[in-house]
N, C-alpha and C. Protein backbone atom coordinates (compact mmCIF):
# COMPACT_ATOMS: atom_id res chain seq x y z
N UNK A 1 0.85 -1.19 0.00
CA UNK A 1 0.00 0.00 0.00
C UNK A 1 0.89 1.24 0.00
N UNK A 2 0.36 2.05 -1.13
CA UNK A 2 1.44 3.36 -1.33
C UNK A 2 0.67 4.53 0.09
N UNK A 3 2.58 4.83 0.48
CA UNK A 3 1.92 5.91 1.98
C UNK A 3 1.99 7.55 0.73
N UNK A 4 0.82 8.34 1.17
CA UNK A 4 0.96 9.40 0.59
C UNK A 4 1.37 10.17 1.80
N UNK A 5 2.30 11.33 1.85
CA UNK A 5 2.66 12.19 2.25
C UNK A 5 2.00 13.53 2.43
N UNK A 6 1.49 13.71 3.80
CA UNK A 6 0.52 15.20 3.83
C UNK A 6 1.08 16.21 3.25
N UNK A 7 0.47 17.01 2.67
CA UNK A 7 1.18 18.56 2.60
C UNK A 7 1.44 19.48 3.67
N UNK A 8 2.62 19.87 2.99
CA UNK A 8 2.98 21.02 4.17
C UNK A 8 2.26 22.35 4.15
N UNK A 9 1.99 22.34 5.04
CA UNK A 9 1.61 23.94 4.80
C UNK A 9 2.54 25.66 5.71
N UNK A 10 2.90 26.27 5.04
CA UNK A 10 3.71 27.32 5.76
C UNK A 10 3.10 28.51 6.51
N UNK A 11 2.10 28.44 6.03
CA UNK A 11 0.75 29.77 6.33
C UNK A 11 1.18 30.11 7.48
N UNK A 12 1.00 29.30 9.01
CA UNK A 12 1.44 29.63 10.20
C UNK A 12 2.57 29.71 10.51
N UNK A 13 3.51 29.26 9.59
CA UNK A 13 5.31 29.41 10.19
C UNK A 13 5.52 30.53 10.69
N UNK A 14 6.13 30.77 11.81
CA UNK A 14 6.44 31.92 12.30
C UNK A 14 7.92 32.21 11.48
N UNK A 15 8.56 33.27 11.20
CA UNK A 15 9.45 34.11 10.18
C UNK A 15 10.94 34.28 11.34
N UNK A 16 11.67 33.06 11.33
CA UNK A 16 12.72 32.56 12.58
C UNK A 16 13.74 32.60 11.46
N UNK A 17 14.75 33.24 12.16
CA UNK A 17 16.65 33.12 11.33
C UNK A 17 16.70 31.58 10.29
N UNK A 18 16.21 30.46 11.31
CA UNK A 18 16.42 29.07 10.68
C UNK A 18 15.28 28.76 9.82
N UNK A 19 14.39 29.68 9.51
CA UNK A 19 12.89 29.02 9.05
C UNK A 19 13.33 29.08 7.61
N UNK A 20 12.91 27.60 6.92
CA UNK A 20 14.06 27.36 5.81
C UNK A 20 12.33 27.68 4.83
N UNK A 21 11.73 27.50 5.19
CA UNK A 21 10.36 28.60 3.86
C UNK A 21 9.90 30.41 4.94
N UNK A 22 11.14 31.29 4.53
CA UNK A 22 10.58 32.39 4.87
C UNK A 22 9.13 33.23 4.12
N UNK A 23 8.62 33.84 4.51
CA UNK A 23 7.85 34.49 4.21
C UNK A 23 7.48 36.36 3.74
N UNK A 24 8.02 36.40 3.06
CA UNK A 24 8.28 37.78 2.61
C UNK A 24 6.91 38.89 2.36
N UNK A 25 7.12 39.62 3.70
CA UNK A 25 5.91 40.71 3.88
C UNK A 25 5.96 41.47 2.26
N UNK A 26 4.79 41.86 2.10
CA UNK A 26 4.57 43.18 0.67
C UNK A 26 5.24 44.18 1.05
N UNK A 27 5.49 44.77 -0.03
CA UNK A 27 6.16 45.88 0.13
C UNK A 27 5.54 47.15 -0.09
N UNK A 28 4.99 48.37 0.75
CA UNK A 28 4.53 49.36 1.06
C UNK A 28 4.40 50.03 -0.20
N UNK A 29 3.26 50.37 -1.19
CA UNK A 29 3.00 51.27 -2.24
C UNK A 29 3.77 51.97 -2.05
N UNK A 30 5.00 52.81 -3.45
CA UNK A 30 5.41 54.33 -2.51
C UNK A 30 4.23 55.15 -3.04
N UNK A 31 4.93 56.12 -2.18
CA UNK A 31 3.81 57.43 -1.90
C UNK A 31 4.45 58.13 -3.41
N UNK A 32 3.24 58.52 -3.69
CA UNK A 32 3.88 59.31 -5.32
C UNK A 32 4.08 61.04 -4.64
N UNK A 33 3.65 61.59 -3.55
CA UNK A 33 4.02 62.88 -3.16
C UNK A 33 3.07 63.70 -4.12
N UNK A 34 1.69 63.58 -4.35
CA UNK A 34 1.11 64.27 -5.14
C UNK A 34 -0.10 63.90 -4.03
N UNK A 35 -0.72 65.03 -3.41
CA UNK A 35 -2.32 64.63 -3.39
C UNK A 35 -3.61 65.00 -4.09
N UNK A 36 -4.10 64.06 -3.76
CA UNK A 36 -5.14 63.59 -5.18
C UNK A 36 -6.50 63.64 -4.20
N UNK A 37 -7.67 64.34 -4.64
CA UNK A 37 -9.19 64.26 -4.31
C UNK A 37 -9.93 63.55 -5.74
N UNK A 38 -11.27 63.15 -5.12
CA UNK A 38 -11.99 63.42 -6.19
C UNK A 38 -13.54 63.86 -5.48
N UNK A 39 -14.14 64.65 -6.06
CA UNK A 39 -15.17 65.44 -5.37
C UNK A 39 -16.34 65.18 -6.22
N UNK A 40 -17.64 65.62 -5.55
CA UNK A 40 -19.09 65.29 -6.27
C UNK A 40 -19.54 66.84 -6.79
N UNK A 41 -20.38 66.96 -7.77
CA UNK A 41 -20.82 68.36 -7.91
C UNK A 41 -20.97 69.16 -6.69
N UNK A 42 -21.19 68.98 -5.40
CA UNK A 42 -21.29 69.92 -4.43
C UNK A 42 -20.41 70.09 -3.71
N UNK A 43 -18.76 69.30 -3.76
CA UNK A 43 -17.61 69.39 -3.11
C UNK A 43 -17.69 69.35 -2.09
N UNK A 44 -18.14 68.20 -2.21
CA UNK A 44 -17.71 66.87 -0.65
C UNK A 44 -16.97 65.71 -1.11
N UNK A 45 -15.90 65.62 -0.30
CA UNK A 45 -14.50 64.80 -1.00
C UNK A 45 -15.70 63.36 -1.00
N UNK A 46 -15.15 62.30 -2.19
CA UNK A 46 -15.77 61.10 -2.40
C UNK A 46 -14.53 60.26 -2.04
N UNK A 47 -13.10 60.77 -2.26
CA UNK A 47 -11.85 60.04 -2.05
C UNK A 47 -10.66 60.60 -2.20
N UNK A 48 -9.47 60.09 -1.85
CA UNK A 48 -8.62 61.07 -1.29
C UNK A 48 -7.63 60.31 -1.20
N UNK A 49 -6.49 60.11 -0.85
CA UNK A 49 -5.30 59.51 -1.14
C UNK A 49 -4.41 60.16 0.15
N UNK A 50 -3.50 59.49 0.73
CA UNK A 50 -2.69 59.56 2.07
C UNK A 50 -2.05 61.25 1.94
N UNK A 51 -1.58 61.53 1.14
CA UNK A 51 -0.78 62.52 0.71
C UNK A 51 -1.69 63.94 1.12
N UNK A 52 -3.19 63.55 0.19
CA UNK A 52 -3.94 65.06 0.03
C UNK A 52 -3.97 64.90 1.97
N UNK A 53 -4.46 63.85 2.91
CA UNK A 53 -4.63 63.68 3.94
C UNK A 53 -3.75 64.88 4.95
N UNK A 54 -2.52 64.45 4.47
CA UNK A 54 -1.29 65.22 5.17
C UNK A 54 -0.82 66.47 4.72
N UNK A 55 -1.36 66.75 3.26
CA UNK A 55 -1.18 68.36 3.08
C UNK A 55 -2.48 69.21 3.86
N UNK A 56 -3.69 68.70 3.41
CA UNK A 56 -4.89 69.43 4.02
C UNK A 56 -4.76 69.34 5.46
N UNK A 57 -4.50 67.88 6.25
CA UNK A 57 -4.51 67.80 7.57
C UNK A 57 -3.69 68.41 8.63
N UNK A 58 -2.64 68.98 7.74
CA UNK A 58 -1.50 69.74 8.98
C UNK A 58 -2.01 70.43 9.56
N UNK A 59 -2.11 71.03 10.21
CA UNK A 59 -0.99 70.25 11.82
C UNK A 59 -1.83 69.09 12.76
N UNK A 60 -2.92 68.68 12.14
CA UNK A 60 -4.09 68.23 12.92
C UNK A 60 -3.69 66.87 13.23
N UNK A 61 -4.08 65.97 13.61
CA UNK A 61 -3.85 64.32 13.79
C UNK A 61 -4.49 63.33 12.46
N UNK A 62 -3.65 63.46 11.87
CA UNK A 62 -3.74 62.58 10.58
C UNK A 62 -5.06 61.45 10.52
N UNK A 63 -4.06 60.38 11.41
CA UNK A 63 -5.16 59.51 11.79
C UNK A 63 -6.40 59.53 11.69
N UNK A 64 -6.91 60.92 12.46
CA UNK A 64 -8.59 60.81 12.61
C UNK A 64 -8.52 61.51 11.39
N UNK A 65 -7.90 62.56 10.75
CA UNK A 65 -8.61 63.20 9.70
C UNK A 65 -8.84 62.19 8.78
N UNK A 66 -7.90 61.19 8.51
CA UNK A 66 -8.10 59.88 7.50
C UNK A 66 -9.63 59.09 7.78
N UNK A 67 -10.36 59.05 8.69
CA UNK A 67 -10.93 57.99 8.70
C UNK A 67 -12.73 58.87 8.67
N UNK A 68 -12.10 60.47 8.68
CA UNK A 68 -13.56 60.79 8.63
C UNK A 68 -13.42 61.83 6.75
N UNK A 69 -14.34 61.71 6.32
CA UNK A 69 -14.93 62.32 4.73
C UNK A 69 -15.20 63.70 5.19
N UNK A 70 -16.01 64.21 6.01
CA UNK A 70 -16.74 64.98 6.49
C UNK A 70 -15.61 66.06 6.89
N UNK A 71 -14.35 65.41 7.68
CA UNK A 71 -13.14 66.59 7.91
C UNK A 71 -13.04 66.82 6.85
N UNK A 72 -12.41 65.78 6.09
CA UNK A 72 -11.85 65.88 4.61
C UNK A 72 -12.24 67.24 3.61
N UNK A 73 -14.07 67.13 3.29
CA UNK A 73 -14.54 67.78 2.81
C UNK A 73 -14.10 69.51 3.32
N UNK A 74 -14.69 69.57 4.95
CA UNK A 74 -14.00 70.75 5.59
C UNK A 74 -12.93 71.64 5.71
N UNK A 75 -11.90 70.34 5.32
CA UNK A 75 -10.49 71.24 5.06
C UNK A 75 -10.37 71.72 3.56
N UNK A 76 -10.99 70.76 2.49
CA UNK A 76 -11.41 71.33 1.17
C UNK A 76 -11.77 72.97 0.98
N UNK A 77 -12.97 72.81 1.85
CA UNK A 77 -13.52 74.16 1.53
C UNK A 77 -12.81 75.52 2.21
N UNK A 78 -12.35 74.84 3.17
CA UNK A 78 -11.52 76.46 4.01
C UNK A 78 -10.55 76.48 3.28
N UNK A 79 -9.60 75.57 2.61
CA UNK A 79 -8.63 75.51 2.52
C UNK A 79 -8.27 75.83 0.52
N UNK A 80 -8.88 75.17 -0.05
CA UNK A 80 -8.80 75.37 -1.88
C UNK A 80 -10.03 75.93 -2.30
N UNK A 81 -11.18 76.61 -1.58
CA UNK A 81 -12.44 77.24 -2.55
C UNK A 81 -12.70 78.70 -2.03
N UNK A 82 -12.84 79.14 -3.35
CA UNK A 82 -12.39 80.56 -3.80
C UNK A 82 -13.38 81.26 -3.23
N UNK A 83 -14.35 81.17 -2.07
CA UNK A 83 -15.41 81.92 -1.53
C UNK A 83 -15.70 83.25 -1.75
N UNK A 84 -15.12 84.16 -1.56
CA UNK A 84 -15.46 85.23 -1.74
C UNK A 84 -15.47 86.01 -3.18
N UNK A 85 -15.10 85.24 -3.92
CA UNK A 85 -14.86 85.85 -5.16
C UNK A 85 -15.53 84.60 -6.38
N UNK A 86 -17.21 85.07 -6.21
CA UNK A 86 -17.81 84.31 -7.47
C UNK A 86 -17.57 85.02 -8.73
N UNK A 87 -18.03 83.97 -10.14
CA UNK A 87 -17.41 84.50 -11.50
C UNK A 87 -15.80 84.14 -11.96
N UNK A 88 -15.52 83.83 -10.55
CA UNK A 88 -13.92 83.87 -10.75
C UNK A 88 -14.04 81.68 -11.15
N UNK A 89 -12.59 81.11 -10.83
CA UNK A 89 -12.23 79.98 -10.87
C UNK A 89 -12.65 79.49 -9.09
N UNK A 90 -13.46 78.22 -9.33
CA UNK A 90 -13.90 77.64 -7.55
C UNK A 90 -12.64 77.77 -7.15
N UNK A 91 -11.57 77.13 -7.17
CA UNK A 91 -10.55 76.98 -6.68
C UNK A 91 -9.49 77.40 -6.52
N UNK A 92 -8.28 77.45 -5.32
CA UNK A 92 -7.52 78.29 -5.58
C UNK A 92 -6.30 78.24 -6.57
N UNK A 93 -5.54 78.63 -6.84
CA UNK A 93 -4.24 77.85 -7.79
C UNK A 93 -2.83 77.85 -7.23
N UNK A 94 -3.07 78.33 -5.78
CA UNK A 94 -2.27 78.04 -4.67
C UNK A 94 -2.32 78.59 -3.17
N UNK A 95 -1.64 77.10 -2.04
CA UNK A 95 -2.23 77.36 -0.86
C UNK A 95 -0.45 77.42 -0.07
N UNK A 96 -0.92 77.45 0.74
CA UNK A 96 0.43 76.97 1.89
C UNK A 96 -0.79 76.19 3.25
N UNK A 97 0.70 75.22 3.50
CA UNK A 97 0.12 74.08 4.39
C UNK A 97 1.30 73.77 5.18
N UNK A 98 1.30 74.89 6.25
CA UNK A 98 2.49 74.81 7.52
C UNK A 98 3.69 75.74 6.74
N UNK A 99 4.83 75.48 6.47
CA UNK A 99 5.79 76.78 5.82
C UNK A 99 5.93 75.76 4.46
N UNK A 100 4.83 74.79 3.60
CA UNK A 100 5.05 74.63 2.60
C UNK A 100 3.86 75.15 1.43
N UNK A 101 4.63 75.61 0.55
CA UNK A 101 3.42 76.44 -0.62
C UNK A 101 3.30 74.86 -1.51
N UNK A 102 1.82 74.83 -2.05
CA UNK A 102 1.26 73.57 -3.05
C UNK A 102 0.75 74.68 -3.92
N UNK A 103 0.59 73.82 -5.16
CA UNK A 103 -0.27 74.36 -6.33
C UNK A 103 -1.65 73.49 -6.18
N UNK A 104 -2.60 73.86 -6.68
CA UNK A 104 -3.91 72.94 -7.19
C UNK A 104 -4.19 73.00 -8.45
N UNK A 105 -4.41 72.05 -8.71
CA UNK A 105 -5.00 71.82 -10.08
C UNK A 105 -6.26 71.43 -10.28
N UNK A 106 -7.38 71.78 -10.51
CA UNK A 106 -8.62 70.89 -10.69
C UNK A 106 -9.36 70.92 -12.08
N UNK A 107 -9.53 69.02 -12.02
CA UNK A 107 -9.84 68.98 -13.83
C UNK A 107 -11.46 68.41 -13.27
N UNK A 108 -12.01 69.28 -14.75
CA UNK A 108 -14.08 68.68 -14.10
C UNK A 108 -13.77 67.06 -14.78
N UNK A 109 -14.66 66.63 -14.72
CA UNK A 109 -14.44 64.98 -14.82
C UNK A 109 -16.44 64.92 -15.96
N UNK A 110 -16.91 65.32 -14.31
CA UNK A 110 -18.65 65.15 -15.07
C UNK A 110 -19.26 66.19 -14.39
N UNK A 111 -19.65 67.18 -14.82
CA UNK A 111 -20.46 68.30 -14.39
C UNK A 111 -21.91 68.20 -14.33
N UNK A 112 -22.20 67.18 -14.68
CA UNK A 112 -23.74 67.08 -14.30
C UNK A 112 -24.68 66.74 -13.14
N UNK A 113 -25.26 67.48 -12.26
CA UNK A 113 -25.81 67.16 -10.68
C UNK A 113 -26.71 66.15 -11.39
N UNK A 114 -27.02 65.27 -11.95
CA UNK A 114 -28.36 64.33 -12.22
C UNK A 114 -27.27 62.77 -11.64
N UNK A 115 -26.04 63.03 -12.04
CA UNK A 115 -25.71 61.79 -11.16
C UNK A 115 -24.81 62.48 -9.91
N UNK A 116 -25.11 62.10 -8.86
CA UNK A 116 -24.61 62.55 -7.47
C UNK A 116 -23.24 61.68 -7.19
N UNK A 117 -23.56 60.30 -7.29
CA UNK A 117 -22.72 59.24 -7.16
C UNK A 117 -21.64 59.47 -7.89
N UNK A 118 -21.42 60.40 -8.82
CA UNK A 118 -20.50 60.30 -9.74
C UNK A 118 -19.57 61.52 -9.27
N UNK A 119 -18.07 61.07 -9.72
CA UNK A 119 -17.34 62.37 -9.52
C UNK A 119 -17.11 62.99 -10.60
N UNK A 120 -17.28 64.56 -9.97
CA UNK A 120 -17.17 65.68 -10.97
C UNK A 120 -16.13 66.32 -11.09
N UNK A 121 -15.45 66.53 -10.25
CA UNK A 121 -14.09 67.00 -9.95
C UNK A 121 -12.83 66.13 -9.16
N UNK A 122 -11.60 66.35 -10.06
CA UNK A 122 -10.22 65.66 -9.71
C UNK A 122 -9.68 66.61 -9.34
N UNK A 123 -9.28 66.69 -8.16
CA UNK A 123 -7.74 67.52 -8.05
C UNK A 123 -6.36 67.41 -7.22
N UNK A 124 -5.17 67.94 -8.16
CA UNK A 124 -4.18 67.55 -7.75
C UNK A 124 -3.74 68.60 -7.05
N UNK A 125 -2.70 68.30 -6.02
CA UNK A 125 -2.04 69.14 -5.14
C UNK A 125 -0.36 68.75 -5.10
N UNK A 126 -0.09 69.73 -5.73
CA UNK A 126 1.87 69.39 -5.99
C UNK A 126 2.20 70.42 -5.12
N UNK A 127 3.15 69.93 -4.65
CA UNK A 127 4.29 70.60 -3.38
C UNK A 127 5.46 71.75 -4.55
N UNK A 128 5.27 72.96 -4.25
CA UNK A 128 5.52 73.72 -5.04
C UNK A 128 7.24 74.28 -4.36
N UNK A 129 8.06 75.55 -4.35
CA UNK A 129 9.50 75.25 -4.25
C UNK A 129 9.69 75.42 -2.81
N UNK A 130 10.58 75.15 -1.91
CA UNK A 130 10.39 74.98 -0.18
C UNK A 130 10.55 76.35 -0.06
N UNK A 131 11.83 76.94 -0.96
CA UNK A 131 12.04 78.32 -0.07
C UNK A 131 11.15 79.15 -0.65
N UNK A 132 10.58 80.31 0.10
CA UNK A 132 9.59 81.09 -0.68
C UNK A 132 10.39 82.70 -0.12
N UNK A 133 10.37 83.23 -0.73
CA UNK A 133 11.10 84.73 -0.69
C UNK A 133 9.59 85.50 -0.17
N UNK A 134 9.33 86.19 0.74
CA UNK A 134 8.42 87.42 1.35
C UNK A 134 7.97 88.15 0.58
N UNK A 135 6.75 88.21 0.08
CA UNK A 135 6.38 89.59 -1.38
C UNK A 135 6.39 91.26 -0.69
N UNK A 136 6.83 90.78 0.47
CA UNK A 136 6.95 92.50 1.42
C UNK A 136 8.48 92.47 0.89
N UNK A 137 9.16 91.53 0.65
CA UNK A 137 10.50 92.08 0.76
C UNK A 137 11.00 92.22 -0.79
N UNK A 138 10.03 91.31 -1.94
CA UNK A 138 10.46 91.71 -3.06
C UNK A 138 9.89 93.48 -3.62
N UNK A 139 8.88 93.74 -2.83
CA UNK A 139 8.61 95.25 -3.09
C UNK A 139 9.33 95.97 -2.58
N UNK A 140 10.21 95.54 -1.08
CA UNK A 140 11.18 96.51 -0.54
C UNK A 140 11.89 96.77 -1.68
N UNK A 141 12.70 95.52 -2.49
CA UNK A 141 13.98 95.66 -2.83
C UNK A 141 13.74 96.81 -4.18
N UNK A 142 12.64 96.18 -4.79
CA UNK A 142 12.32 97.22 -6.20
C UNK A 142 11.42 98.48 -6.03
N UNK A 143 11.19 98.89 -4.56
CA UNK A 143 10.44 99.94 -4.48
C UNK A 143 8.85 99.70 -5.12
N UNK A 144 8.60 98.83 -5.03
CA UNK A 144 6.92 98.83 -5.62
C UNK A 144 6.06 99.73 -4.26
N UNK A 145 4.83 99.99 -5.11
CA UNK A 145 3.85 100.86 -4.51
C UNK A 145 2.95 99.29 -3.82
N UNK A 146 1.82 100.68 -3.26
CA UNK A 146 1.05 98.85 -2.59
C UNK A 146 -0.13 98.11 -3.33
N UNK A 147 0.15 99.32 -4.80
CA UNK A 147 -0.94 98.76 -5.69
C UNK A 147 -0.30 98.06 -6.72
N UNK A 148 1.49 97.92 -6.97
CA UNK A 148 1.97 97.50 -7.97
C UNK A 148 2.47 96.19 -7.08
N UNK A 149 2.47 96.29 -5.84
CA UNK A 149 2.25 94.40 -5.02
C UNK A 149 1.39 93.45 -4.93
N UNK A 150 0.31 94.40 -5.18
CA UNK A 150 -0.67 93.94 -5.30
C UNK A 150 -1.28 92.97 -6.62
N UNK A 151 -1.02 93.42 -7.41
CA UNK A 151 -0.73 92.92 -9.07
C UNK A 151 0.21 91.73 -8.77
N UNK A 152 1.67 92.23 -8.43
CA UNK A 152 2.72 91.24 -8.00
C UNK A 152 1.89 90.27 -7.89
N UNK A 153 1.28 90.14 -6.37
CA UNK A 153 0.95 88.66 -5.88
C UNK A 153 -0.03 88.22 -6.47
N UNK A 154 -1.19 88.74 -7.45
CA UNK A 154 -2.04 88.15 -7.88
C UNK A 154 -0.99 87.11 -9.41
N UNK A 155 -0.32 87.85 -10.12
CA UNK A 155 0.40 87.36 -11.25
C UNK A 155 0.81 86.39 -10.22
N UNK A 156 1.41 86.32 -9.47
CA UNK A 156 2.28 84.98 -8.85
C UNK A 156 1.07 83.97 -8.57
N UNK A 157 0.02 84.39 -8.54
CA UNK A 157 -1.06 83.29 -8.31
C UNK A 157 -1.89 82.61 -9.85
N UNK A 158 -0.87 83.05 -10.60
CA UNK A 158 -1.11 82.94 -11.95
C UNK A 158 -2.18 83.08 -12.47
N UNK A 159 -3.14 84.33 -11.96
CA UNK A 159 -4.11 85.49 -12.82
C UNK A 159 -3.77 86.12 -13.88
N UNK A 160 -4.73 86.48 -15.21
CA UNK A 160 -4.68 86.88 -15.89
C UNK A 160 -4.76 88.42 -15.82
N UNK A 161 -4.84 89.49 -16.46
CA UNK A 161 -5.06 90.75 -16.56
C UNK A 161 -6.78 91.08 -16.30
N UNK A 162 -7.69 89.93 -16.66
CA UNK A 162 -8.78 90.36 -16.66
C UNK A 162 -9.45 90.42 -14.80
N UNK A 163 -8.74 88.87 -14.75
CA UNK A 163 -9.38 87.97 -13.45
C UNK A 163 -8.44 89.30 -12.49
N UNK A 164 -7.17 90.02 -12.27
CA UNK A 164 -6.77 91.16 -11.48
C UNK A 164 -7.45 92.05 -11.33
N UNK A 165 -7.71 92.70 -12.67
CA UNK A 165 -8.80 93.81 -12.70
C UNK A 165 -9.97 93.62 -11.93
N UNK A 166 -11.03 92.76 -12.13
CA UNK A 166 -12.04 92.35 -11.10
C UNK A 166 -11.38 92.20 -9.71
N UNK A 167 -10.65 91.83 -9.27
CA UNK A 167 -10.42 91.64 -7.86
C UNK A 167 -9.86 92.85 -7.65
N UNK A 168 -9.01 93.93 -8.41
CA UNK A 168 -8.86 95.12 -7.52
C UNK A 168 -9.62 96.23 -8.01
N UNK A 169 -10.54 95.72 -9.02
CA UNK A 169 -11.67 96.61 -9.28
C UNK A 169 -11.44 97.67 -9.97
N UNK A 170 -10.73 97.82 -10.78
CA UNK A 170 -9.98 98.95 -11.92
C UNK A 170 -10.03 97.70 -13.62
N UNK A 171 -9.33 98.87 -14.37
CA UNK A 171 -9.82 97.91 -15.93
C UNK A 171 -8.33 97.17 -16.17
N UNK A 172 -8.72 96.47 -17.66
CA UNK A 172 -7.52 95.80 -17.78
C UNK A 172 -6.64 96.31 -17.80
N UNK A 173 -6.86 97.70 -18.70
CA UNK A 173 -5.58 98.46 -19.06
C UNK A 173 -4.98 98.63 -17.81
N UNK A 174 -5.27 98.97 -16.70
CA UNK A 174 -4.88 99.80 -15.32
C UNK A 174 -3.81 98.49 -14.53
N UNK A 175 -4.04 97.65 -15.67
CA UNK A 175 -3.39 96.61 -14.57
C UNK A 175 -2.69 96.39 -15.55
N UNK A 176 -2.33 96.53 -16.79
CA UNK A 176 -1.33 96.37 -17.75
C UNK A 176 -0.20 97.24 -17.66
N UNK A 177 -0.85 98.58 -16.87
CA UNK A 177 -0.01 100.11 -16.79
C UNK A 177 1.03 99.51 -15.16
N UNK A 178 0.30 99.15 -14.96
CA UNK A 178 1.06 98.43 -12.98
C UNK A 178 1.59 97.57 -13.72
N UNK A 179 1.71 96.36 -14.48
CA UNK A 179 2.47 95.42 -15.01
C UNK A 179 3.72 96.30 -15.82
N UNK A 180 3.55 96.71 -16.56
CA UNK A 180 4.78 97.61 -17.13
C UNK A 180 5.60 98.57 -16.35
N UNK A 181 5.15 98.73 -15.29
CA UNK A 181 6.19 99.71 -14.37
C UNK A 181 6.71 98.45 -13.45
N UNK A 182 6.02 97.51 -12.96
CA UNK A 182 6.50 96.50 -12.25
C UNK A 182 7.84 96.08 -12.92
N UNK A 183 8.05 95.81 -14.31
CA UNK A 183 8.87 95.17 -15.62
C UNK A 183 9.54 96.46 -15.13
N UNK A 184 9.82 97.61 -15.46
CA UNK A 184 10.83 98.55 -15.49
C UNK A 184 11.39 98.60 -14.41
N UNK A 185 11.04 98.25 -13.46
CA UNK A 185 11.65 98.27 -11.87
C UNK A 185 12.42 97.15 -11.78
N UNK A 186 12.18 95.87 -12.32
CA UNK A 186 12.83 94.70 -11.91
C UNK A 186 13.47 94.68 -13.08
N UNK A 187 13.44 95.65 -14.28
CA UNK A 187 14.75 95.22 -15.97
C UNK A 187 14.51 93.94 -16.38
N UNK A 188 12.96 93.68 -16.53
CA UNK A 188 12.39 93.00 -17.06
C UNK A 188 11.67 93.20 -18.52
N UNK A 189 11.47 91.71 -19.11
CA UNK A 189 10.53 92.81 -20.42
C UNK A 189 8.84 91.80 -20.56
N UNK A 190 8.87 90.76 -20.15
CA UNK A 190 7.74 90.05 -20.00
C UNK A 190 7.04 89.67 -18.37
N UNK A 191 6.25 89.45 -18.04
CA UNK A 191 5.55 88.40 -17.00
C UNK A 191 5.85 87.28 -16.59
N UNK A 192 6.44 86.63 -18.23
CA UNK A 192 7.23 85.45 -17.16
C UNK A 192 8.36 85.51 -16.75
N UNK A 193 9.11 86.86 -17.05
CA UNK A 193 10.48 87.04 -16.31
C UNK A 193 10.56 87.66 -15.26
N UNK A 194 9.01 88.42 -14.99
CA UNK A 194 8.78 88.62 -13.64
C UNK A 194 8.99 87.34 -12.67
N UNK A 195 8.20 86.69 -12.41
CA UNK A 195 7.93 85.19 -12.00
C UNK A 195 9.68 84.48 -11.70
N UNK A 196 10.07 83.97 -13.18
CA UNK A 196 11.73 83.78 -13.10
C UNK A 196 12.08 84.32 -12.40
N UNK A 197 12.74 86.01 -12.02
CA UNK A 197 13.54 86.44 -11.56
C UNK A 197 12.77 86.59 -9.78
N UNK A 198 12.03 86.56 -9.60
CA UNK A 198 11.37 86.03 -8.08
C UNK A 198 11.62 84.77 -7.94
N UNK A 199 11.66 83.70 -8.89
CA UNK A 199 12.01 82.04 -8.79
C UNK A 199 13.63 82.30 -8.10
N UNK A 200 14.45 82.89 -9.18
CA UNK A 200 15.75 83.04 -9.46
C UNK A 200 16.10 83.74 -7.34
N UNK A 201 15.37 84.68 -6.94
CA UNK A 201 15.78 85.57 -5.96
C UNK A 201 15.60 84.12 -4.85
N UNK A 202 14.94 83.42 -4.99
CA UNK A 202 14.21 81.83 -3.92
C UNK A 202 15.62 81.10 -3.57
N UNK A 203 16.30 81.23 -4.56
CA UNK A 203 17.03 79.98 -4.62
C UNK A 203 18.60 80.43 -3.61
């Protein structure tokens, strides 16, 4: 009579120097360093990723902010929606979160409230450059007025001429005339060498 031989099984082996079938734990997703939402037409987070957790959640206790939607959503709205300024873009196109500046990005997905379940909005949050130079101190250095800083920091928030004008309530031209003296002060000749040479002063 042939003896058959049980199978072994390793499932319970405990993971010992001599244990001749080790067992090799998974290895931890990396973190891609980007946080990621995705939101419903009324912007209440639907999902969220470890990262957006820890940019929105600073300084708070991670942990719990992870396990509730409802914070989630909360830090959304104080934190990336453009409240006071309808007509404009919902969102902002940059925050700071403790002494680090992020960009946002948000792409619509499905704009239609007839499905709720569905997400309407993606957005990304990239960790933008660590050192950030003071916009009090780049007007010290070039003598700007407090209406040609003003311009400053909106261009650094990457506004157009139109979207400035509405927020400081003068026309395009008036903010084209503050953009061109801004350029002559810093021996500049465009907007994006404004930007550059504030990148350039960071470093």
């Amino acid at each position: 009579m042939k003896t058959v031989s049980p199978a072994i099984s390793v499932k319970n082996v405990p993971i010992t120097e001599g244990n001749p079938f080790p067992i090799k734990k998974k290895a931890a997703p990396p973190k891609s360093g980007v946080g990621f939402l995705m939101l419903d037409h009324a912007l209440s987070v639907m999902s969220f990723n470890v990262e957006a957790v820890q940019i929105l959640g600073y300084p708070d206790n991670v942990g719990n902010l992870s396990n509730s939607t409802a914070l989630m959503t909360q830090e959304i709205r104080s934190k990336l929606v453009n409240w006071p300024y309808p007509g404009e873009s919902v969102f902002v196109t940059e925050f700071r979160s403790g002494r680090r500046r992020y960009f946002c990005r948000a792409f619509l997905v499905n704009s239609s409230p007839l499905s709720p379940t569905q997400p309407s909005i993606v957005i990304l949050l990239e960790r933008g450059p660590s050192r950030l130079i003071g916009l009090s101190q780049v007007c010290g250095q070039f003598n700007f007025t407090q209406r040609e800083g003003e311009v400053l920091e909106y261009l650094l928030q990457s506004m157009g001429s139109k979207d400035i004008a509405k927020r400081m309530r003068v026309s395009p031209n008036t903010v084209k005339a503050f953009l061109r003296l801004i350029m002559i002060k810093m021996g500049v000749s465009s907007r994006s060498a404004i930007v550059g040479k504030i990148v350039m002063m960071e470093r």
